[in-house]
C-alpha atoms as a PDB file:
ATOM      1  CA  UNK A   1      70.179  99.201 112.859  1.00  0.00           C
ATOM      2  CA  UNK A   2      73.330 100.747 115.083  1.00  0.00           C
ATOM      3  CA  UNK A   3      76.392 101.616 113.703  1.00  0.00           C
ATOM      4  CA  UNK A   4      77.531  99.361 116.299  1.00  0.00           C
ATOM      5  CA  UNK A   5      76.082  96.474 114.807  1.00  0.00           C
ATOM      6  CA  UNK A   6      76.177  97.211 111.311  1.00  0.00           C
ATOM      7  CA  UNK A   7      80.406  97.441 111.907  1.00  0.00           C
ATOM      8  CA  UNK A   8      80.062  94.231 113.840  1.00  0.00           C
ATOM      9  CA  UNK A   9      78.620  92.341 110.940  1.00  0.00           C
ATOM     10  CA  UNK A  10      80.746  93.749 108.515  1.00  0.00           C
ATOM     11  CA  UNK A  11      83.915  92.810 110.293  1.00  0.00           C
ATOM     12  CA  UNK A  12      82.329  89.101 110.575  1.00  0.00           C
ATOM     13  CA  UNK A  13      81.721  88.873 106.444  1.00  0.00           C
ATOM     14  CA  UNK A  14      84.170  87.315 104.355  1.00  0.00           C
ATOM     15  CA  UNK A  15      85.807  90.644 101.945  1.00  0.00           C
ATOM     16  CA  UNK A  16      83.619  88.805  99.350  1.00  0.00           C
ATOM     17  CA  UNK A  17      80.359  88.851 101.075  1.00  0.00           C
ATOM     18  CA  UNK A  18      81.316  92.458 102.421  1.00  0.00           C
ATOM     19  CA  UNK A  19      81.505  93.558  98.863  1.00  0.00           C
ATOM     20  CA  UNK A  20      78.165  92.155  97.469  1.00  0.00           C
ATOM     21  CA  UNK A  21      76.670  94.092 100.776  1.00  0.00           C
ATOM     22  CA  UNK A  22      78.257  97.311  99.887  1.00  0.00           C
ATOM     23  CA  UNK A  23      76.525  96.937  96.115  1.00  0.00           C
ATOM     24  CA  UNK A  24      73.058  96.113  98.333  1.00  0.00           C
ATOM     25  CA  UNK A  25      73.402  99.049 100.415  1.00  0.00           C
ATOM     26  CA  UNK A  26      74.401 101.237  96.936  1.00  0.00           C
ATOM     27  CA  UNK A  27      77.490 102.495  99.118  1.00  0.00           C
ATOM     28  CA  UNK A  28      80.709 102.982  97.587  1.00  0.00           C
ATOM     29  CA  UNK A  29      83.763 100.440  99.267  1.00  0.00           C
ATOM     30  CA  UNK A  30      86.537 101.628 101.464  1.00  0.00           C
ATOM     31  CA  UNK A  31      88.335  99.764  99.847  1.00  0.00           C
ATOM     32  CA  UNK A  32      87.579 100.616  96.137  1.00  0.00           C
ATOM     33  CA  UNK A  33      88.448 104.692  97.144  1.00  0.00           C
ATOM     34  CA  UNK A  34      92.047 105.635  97.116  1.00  0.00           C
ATOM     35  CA  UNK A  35      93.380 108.941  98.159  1.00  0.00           C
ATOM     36  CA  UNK A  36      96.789 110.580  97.280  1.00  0.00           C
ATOM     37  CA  UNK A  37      99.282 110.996  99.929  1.00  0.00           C
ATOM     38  CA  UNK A  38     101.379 114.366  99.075  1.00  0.00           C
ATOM     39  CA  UNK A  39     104.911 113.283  99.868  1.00  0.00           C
ATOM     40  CA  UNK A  40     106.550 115.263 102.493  1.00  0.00           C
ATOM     41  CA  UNK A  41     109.881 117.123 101.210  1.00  0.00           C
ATOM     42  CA  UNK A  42     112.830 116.167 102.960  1.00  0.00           C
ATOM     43  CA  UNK A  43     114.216 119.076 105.097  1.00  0.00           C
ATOM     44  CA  UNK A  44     118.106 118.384 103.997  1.00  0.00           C
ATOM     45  CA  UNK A  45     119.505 115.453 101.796  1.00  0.00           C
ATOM     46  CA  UNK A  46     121.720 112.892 103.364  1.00  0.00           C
ATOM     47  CA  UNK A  47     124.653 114.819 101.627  1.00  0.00           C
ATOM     48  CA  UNK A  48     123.395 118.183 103.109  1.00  0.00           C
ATOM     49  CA  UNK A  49     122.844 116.692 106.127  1.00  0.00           C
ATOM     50  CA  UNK A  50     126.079 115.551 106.561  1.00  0.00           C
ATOM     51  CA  UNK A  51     127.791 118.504 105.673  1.00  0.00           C
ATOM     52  CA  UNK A  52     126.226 120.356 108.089  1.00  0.00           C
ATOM     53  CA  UNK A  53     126.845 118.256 110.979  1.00  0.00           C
ATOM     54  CA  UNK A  54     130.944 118.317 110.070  1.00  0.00           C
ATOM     55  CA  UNK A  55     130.482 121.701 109.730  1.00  0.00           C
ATOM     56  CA  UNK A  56     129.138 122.133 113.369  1.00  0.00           C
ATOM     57  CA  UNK A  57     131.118 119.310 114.911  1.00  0.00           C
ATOM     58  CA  UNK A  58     133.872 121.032 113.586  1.00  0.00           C
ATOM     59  CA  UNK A  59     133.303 124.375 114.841  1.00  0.00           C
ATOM     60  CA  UNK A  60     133.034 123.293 118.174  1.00  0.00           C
END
């Protein structure tokens, strides 16, 4: 079987259906897997941000 096809029927299974075939196939769900997103730091805080702004408008 493709790829192509296998994605194909998948997309056509109700999520129900789709999990019972990822227990047949011994294949762990997409949707059962979670990975962390790191949180990007902020550059400046609002406050920082706005100071520095005055400060340049300022200056000008």
């Amino acid at each position: 079987m493709k790829a192509e096809t296998a994605y194909n029927v998948i997309q056509a299974l109700p999520q129900q259906e789709v999990e019972r075939l990822y227990k047949m196939l011994n294949v762990v769900s997409a949707t059962n897997t979670t990975t962390k997103k790191a949180q990007k730091k902020s550059l400046l805080s609002d406050a920082e941000a706005t100071e520095f702004l005055l400060r340049k408008l300022r200056g000008s």
